[in-house]
Structure formats: C-alpha cells, structure tokens
Protein backbone atom coordinates (compact mmCIF):
# COMPACT_ATOMS: atom_id res chain seq x y z
CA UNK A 1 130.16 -108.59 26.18
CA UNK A 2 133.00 -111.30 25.77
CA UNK A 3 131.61 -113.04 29.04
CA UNK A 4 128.60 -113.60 27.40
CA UNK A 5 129.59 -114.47 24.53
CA UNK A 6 131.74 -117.20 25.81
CA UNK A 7 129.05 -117.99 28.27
CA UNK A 8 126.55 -118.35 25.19
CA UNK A 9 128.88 -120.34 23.48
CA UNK A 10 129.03 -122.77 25.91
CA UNK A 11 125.43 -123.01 26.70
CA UNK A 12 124.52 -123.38 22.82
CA UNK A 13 126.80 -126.30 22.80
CA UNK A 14 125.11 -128.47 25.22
CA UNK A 15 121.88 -128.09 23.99
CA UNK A 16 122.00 -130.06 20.76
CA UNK A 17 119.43 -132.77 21.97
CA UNK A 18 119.38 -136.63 21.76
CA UNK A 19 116.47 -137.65 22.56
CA UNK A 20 118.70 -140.23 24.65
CA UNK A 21 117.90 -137.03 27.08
CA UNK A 22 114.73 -137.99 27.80
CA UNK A 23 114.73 -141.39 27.91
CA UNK A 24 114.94 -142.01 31.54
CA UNK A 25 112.18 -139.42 31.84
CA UNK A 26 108.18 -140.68 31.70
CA UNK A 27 106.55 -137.43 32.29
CA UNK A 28 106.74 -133.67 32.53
CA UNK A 29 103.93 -132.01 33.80
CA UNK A 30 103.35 -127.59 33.05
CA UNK A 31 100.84 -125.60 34.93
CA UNK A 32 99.48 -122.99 32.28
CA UNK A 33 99.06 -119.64 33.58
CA UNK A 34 97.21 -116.48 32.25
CA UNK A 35 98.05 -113.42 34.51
CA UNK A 36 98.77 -115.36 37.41
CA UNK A 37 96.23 -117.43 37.32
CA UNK A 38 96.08 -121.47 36.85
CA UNK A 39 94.20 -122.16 33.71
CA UNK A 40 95.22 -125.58 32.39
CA UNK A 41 98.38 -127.66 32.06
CA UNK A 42 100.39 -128.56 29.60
CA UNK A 43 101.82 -132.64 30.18
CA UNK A 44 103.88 -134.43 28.44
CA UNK A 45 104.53 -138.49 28.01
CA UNK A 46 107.38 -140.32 27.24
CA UNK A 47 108.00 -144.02 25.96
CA UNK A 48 110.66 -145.62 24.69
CA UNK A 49 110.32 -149.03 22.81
CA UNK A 50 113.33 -150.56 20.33
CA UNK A 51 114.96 -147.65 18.72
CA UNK A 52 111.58 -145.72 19.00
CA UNK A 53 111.19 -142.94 20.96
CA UNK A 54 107.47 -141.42 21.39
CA UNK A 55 106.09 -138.37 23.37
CA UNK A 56 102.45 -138.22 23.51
CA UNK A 57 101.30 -134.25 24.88
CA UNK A 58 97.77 -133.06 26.56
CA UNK A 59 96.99 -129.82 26.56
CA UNK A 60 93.83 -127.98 27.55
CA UNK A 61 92.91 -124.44 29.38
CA UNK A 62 90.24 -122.19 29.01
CA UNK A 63 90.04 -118.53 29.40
CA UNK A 64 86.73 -117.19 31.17
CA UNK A 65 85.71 -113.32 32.01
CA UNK A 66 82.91 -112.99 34.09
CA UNK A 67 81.56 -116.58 33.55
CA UNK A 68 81.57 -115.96 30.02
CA UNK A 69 83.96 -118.30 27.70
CA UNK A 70 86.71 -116.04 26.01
CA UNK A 71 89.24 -118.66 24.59
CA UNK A 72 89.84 -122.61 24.78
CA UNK A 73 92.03 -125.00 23.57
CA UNK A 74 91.96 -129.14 23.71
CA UNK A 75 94.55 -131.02 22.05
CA UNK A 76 96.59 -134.04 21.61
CA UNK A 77 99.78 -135.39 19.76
CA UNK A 78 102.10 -137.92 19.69
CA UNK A 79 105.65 -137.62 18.05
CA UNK A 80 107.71 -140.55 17.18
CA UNK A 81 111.71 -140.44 16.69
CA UNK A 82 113.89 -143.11 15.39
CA UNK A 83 117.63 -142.45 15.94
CA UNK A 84 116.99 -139.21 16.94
CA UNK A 85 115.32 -138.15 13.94
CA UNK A 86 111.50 -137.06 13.80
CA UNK A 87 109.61 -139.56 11.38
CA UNK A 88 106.30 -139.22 12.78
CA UNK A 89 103.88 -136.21 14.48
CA UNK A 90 100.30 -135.92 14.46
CA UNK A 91 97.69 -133.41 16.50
CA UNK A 92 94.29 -132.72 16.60
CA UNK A 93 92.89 -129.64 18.27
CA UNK A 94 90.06 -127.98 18.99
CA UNK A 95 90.89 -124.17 19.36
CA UNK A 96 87.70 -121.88 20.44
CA UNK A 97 85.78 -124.78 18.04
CA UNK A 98 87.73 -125.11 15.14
CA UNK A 99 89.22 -127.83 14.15
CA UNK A 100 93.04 -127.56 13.63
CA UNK A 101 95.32 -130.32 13.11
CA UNK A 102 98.71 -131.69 11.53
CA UNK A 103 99.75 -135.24 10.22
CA UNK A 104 103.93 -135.35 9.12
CA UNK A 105 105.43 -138.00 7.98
CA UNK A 106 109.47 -138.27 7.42
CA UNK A 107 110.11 -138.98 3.63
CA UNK A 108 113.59 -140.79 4.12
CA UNK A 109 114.07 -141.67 0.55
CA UNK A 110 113.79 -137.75 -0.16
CA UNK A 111 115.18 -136.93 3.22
CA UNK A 112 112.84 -134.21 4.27
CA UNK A 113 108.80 -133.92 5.97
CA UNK A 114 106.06 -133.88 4.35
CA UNK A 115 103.41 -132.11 6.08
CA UNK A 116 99.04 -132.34 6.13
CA UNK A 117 98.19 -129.24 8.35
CA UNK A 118 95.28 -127.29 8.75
CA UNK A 119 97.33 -124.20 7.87
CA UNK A 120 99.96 -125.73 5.86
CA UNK A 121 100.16 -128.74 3.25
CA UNK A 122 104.20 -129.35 1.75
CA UNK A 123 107.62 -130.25 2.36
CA UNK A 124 109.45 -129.44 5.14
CA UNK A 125 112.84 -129.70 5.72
CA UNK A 126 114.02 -132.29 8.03
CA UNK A 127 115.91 -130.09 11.00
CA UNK A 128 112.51 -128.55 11.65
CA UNK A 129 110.97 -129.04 15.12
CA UNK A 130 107.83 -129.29 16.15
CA UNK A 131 107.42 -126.15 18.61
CA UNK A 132 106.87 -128.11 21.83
CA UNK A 133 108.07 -127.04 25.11
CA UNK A 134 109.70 -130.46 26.34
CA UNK A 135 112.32 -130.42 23.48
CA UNK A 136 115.35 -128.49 24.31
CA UNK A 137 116.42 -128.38 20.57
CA UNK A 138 113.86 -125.84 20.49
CA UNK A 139 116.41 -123.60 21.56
CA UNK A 140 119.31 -124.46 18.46
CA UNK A 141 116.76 -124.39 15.97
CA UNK A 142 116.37 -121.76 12.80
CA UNK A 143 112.55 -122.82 12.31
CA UNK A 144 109.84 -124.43 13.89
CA UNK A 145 106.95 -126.28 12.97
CA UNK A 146 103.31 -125.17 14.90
CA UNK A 147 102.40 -128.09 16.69
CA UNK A 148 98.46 -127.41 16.19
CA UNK A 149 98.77 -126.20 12.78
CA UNK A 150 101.41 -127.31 10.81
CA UNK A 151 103.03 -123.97 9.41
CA UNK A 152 106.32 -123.31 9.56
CA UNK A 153 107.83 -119.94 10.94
CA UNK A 154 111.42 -119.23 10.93
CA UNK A 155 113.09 -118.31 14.17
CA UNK A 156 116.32 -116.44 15.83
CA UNK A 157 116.98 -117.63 19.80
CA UNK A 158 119.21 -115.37 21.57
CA UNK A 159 120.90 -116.24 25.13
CA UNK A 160 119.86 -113.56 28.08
CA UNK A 161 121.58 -114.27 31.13
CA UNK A 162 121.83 -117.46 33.40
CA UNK A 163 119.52 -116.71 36.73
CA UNK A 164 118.56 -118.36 39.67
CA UNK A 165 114.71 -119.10 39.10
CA UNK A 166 112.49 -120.29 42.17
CA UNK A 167 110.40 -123.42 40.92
CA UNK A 168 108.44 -125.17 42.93
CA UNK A 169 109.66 -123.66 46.08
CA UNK A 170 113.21 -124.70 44.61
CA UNK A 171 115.86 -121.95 43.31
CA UNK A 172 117.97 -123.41 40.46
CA UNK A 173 120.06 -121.86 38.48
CA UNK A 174 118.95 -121.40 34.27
CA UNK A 175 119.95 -120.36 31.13
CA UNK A 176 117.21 -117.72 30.18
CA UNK A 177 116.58 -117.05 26.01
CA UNK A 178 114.87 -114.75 24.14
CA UNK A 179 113.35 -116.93 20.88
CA UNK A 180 111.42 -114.56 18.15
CA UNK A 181 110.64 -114.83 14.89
CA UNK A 182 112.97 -113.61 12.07
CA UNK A 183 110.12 -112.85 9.42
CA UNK A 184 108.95 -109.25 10.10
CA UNK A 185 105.95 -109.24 7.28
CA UNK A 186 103.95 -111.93 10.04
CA UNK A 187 100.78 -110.86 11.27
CA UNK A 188 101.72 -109.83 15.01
CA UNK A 189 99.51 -112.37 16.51
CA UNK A 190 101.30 -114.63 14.18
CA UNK A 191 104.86 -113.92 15.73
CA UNK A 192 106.91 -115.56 17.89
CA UNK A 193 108.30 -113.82 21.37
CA UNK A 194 109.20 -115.85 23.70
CA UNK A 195 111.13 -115.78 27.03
CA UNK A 196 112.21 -119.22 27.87
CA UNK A 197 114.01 -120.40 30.62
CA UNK A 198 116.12 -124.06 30.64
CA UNK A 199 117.57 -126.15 33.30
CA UNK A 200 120.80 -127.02 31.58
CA UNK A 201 121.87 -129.73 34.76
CA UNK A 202 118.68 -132.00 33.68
CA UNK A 203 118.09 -131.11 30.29
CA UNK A 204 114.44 -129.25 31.02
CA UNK A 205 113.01 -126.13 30.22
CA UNK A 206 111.54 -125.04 33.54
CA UNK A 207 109.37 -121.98 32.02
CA UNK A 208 108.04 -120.29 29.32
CA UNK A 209 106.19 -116.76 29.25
CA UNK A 210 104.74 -114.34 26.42
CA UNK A 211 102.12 -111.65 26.51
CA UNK A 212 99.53 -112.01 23.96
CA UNK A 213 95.92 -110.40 25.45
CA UNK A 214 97.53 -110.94 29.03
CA UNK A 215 100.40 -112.63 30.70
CA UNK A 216 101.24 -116.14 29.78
CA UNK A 217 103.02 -118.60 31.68
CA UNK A 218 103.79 -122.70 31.03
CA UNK A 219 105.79 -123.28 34.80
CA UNK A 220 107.20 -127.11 35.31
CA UNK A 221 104.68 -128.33 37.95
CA UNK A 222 106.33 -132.03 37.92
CA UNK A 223 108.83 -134.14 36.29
CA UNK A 224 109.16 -137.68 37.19
C-alpha cells in the first residue's frame, strides 16, 4: 500500500500539463474500437502560432448490426490556449442525427468560462477541461467539461498500477488510472468509468477503454 502510494505520488506530479508538452507534436492519431473491432478513429491536430496553442480533433465511427445503422457520431473542434490557459473551444456534432454542440469562451476579466452547449448554458470554472483524450491533465482534474455537449460532470481519477502495454507491436511501460465520476444521482449512461492508460516518458495517453453496450477502445494508432 505505501509503494503505491509513493508510486502515485510521483506519477500525479508529473502530469500537471503545459501545453509546452505538445508543442513539438503535430498529430496523434486513435483507432476507435467496439469489441475488437475498428470502427472509426479519433485524430488529433496540433499548431502552435505566437503564444497560441490550438488542437483541432476529428472524430467519426459508426456502429452497424447486420447492415443496419445502430449508432454514429461525426464531429469536430478546435481548442485554443494562451499561456497554458483554455480561452477558446468550440464543437459541432452530429450524434445518431442530432445536433449537439458547445461554444466557450474564457471570461478573463471574471476569470472563469462561459459556456453555449447543447446540454449546458453557464459559467464554468476555469480549471475545467474539456474531456479529450490528447490532454494528459485529464488525469489531475476534479471535473470535466463534455466535449460534444458542454455539461460539466465532476470526476475522481485513481492510479492502478504501472504495466507494460503492447502498442503497436511495441511494449512500453504505463501508468494505468481508473477516472469515474464522483456524482452518484447521474443517469448510468451519464457516468463516467474509464480505464486509461498514459505513457508518462512522452507525455501520451496510449489507450482508453469503457463498456457501454459493448467493449470500447480509443488505441494510439500514430503520433508524429
């Protein structure tokens, strides 16, 4: 227990992010998997101009059962830091048909968001993050804010083990958490429960699975 809790400790304390990180990166590409099977990706694009940092995200997949369309999602978004702070995110979607989306703006003179969503219109406090799987920070932070919606559930991550994962054809050795959500009056299909799985030498999280009507996977396909 004291092992881990040192070991946690340690592993908590390099993950507060800069987006510095990432700046050396220009894309991160996830294969998205439903029961072991490819069905749309996940990418991620990075750009760095001044003291503005932007990562523009392309997600699609599509779930089908004997030819027959069960589930889709098509989306975009673009976030935009300035000195590591988030003062810009918007996302449109198109979940299953319906429209979802999310425009947040940084209020700096009142220091926190303020947030347009299709599920959610208010403040937000500042040390929110948008629940995207490029952003370590994901994994220090009390709440997140959904990146198709705009609501804002409250969170608990809790360090597993470190393990050697195979990726690629690659073992490497990561930090596996356990995020969930803290409020136990959600909807169940409104919870998080996530296993998550980071790459502490290069500042990536290498995998992500949940079960929600199946087995779902988002597996690094490519950084570069």
């Amino acid at each position: 227990f004291v092992l881990i809790f040192i070991i946690s400790i340690f592993t908590f304390s390099k993950l507060y992010s800069h987006t510095g990180h990432y700046k050396n990166i220009a894309l991160i590409e996830m294969d998205i998997y439903r029961n072991g099977e490819i069905i749309g990706y996940s990418n991620y694009f990075f750009n760095s101009y001044g003291d503005i940092f932007e990562v523009s995200n392309e997600t699609q997949f599509e779930v089908k059962i004997a030819g027959i369309k069960l589930f889709s999602v098509k989306s975009i978004s673009k976030e935009k830091y300035k000195n590591d702070q988030l003062i810009e995110f918007n996302s449109e979607t198109m979940q299953n048909g319906k429209r979802k989306f999310v425009n947040l703006v940084y209020d700096k003179s009142n220091d926190f968001f303020l947030i347009d969503g299709s599920s959610y219109k208010g403040k937000g406090d500042k040390e929110n993050i948008v629940g995207n799987w490029w952003n370590h920070k994901i994994l220090t932070s009390n709440s997140q804010i959904s990146p198709l919606s705009g609501s804002i559930k409250q969170q608990e991550v809790n360090f597993i083990s470190k393990e050697i994962l195979t990726i690629n054809g690659n073992d490497i050795l990561v930090d596996h958490f356990k995020l969930k959500s803290t409020d136990e009056n959600l909807e169940s299909d409104k919870k998080l429960d996530f296993d998550i799985w980071y790459d502490s030498k290069n500042n990536i999280i290498v995998k992500v699975e949940y079960n929600r009507l199946g087995k779902w996977q988002y597996i690094l396909k490519k950084i570069e």
